[in-house]
Protein backbone atom coordinates (compact mmCIF):
# COMPACT_ATOMS: atom_id res chain seq x y z
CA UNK A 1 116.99 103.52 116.14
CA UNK A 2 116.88 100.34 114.27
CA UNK A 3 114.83 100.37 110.73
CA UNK A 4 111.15 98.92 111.54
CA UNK A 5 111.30 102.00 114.46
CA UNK A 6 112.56 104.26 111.51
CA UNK A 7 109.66 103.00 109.65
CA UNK A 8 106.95 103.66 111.73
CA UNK A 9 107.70 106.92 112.60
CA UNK A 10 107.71 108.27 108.94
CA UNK A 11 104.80 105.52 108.41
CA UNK A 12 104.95 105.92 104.25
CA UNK A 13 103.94 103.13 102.98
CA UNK A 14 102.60 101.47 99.29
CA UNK A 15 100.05 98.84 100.44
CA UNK A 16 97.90 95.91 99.08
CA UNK A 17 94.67 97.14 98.47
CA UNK A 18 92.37 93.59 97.86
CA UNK A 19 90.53 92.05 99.96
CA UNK A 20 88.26 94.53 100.77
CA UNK A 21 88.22 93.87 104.61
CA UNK A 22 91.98 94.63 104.33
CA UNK A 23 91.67 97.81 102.44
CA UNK A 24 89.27 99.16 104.69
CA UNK A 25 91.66 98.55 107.57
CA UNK A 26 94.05 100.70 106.03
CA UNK A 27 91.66 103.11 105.02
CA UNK A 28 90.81 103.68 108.38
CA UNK A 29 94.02 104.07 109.78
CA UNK A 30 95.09 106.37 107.13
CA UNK A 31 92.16 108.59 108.19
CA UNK A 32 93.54 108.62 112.28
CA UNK A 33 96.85 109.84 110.15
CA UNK A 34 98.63 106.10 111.60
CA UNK A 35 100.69 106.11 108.49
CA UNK A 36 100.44 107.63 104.88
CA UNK A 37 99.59 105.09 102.26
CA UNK A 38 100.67 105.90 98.71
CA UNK A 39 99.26 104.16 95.93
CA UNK A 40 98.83 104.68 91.60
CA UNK A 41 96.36 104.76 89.23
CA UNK A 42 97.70 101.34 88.04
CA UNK A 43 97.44 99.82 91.87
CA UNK A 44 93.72 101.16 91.71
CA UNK A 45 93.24 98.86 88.26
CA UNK A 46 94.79 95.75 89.17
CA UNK A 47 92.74 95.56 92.87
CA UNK A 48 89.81 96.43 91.19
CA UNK A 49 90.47 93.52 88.50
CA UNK A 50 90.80 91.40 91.41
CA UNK A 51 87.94 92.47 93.03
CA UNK A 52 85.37 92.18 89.71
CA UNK A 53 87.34 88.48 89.40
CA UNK A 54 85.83 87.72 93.10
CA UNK A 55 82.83 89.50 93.41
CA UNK A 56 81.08 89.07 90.40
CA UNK A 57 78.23 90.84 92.27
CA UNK A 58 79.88 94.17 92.46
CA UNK A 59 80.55 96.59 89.68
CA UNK A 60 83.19 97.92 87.99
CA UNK A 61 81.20 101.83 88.92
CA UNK A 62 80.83 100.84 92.46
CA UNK A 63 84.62 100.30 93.02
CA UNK A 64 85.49 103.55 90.84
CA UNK A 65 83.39 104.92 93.55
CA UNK A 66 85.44 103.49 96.53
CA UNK A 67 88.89 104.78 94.03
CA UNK A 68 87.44 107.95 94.02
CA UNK A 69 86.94 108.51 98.01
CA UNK A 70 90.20 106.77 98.33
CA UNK A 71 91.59 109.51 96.59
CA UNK A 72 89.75 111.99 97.68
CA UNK A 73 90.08 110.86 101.35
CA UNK A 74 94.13 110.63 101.58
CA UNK A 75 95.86 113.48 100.96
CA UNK A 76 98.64 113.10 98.61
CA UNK A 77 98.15 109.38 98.14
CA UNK A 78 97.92 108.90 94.28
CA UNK A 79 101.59 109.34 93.15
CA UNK A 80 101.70 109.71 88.92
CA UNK A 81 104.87 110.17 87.03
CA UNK A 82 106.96 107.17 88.73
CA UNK A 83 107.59 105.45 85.61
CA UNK A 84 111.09 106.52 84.95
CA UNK A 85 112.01 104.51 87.98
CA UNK A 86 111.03 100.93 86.49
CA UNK A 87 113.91 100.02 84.58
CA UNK A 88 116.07 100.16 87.02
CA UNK A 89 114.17 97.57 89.00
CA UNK A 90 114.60 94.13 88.66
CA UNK A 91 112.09 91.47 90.50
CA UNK A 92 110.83 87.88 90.00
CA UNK A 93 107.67 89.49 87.95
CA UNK A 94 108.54 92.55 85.88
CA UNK A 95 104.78 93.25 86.28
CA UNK A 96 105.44 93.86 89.99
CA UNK A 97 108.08 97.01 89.66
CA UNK A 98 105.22 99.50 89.16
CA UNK A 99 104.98 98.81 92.75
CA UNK A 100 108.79 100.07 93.20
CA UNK A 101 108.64 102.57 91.42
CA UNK A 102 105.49 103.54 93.41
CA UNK A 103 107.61 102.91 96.20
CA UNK A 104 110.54 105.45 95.21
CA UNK A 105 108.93 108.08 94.03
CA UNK A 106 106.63 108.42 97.20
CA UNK A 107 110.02 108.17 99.16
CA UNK A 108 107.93 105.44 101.17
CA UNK A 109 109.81 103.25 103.50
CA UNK A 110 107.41 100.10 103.49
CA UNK A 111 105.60 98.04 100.39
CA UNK A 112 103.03 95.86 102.63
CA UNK A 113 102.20 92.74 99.90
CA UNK A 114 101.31 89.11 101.05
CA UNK A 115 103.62 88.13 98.21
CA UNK A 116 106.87 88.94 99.73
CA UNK A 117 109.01 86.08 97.70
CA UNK A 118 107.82 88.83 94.87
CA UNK A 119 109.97 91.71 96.56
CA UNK A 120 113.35 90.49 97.46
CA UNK A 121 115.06 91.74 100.03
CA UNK A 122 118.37 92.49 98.25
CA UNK A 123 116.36 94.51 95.45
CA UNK A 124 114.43 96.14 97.53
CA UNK A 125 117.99 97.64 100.01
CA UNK A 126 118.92 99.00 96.51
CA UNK A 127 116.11 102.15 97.29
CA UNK A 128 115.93 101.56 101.04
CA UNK A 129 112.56 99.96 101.54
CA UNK A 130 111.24 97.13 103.41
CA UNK A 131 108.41 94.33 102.11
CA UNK A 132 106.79 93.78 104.95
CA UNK A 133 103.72 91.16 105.38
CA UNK A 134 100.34 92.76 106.25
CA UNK A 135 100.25 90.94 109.73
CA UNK A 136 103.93 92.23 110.54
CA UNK A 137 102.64 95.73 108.95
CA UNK A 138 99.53 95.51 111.61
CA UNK A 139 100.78 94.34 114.27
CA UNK A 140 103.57 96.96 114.76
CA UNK A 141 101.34 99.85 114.15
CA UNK A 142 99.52 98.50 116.81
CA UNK A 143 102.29 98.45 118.74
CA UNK A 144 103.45 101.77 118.18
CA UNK A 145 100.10 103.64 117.66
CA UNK A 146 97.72 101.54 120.19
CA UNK A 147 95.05 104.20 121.01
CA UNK A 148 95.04 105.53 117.77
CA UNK A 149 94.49 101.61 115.75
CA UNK A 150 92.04 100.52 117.95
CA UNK A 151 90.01 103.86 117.70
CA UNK A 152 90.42 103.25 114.21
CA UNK A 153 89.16 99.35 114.35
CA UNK A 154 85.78 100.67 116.41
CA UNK A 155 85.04 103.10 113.54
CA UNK A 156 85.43 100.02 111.39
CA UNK A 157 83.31 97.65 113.26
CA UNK A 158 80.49 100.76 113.83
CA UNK A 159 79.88 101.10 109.83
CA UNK A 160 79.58 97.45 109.25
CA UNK A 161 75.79 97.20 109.64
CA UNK A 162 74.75 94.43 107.33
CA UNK A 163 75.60 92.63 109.04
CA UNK A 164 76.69 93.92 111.82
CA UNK A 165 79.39 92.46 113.86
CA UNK A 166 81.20 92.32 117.55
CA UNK A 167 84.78 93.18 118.67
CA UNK A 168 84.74 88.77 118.88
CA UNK A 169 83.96 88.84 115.45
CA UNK A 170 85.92 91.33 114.10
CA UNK A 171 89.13 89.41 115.62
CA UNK A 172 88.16 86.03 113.94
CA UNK A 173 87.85 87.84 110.98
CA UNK A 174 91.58 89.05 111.53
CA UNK A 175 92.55 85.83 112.48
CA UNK A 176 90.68 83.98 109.08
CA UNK A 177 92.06 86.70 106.91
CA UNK A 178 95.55 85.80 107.32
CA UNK A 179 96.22 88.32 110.18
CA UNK A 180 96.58 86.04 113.13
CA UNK A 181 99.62 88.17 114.78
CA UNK A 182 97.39 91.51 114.54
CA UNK A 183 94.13 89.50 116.08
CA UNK A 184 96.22 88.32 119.15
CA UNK A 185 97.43 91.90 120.04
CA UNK A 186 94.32 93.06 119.92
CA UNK A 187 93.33 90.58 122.05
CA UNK A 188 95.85 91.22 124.52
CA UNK A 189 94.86 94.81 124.18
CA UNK A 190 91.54 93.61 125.70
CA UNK A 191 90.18 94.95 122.49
């Protein structure tokens, strides 16, 4: 069994959290139990900085809302105590090995981060874990977890009301948000 195959079957995974429309994907699939996400209470802080940063029109007490059924909603997701592991990580950005430590202390197998020059490799082999892009991340538990991921993206689609959208227009989304790998399979799913 080679390592991404190793990966998805234990699925444990510290993810990005912003955008939103990403963070609802995962949400989702964590529900259908497609992998375990794994996350702090400093993750929670910086994607809700990001998130005040870009959506002026949301408040700080809305998104402690969405923390709160994050947490609530994932069993075991909020890992605490993983700060002993950070000086023995060394990355680009110092500010990043939270993440790591996140990481090690979950035993998780996969950090998911757009910023992947952030995460090298060779660090990273040190605690046997993978960066892996959210695209790659999507597309292979897709692969591996078909029924499952799309049952997952319907569920999705069916609570967007305002507005609400099509299958189409969920894929586009996909495709604008920097997922274009994941849209295609889902075409080719005949999603």
């Amino acid at each position: 069994m080679n390592k991404i195959e190793s990966i998805f079957r234990h699925r444990k995974v510290t993810a990005v959290l912003f955008p939103a429309q990403l963070r609802d994907i995962f949400m989702h699939l964590a529900l259908k139990g497609v992998f375990r996400p794994r996350w702090s209470d400093e993750i929670h802080n910086e994607w809700i900085r990001a998130v005040l940063q870009n959506r002026p029109d949301l408040t700080n007490e809305q998104l402690q809302r969405t923390r709160f059924l994050m947490d609530s909603n994932v069993i075991g997701c909020l890992i605490k105590n993983y700060e002993n592991y950070i000086p023995n990580i060394n990355l680009p950005d110092e500010n990043d090995r939270h993440v790591v430590a996140v990481a090690i202390k979950s035993k998780a197998d996969v950090i998911v981060t757009f910023n992947l020059k952030d995460f090298p490799e060779q660090e990273l082999n040190n605690f046997n874990i993978i960066a892996l892009h959210p695209d790659i991340f999507l597309e292979q538990l897709l692969i591996h977890n078909t029924a499952k991921f799309i049952d997952a993206m319907e569920e999705q689609i069916k609570m967007l009301k305002n507005p609400s959208i099509s299958k189409k227009e969920f894929v586009k989304i996909l495709q604008n948000s920097k997922l274009p790998q994941t849209a295609t399979r889902l075409n080719q799913k005949k999603f």
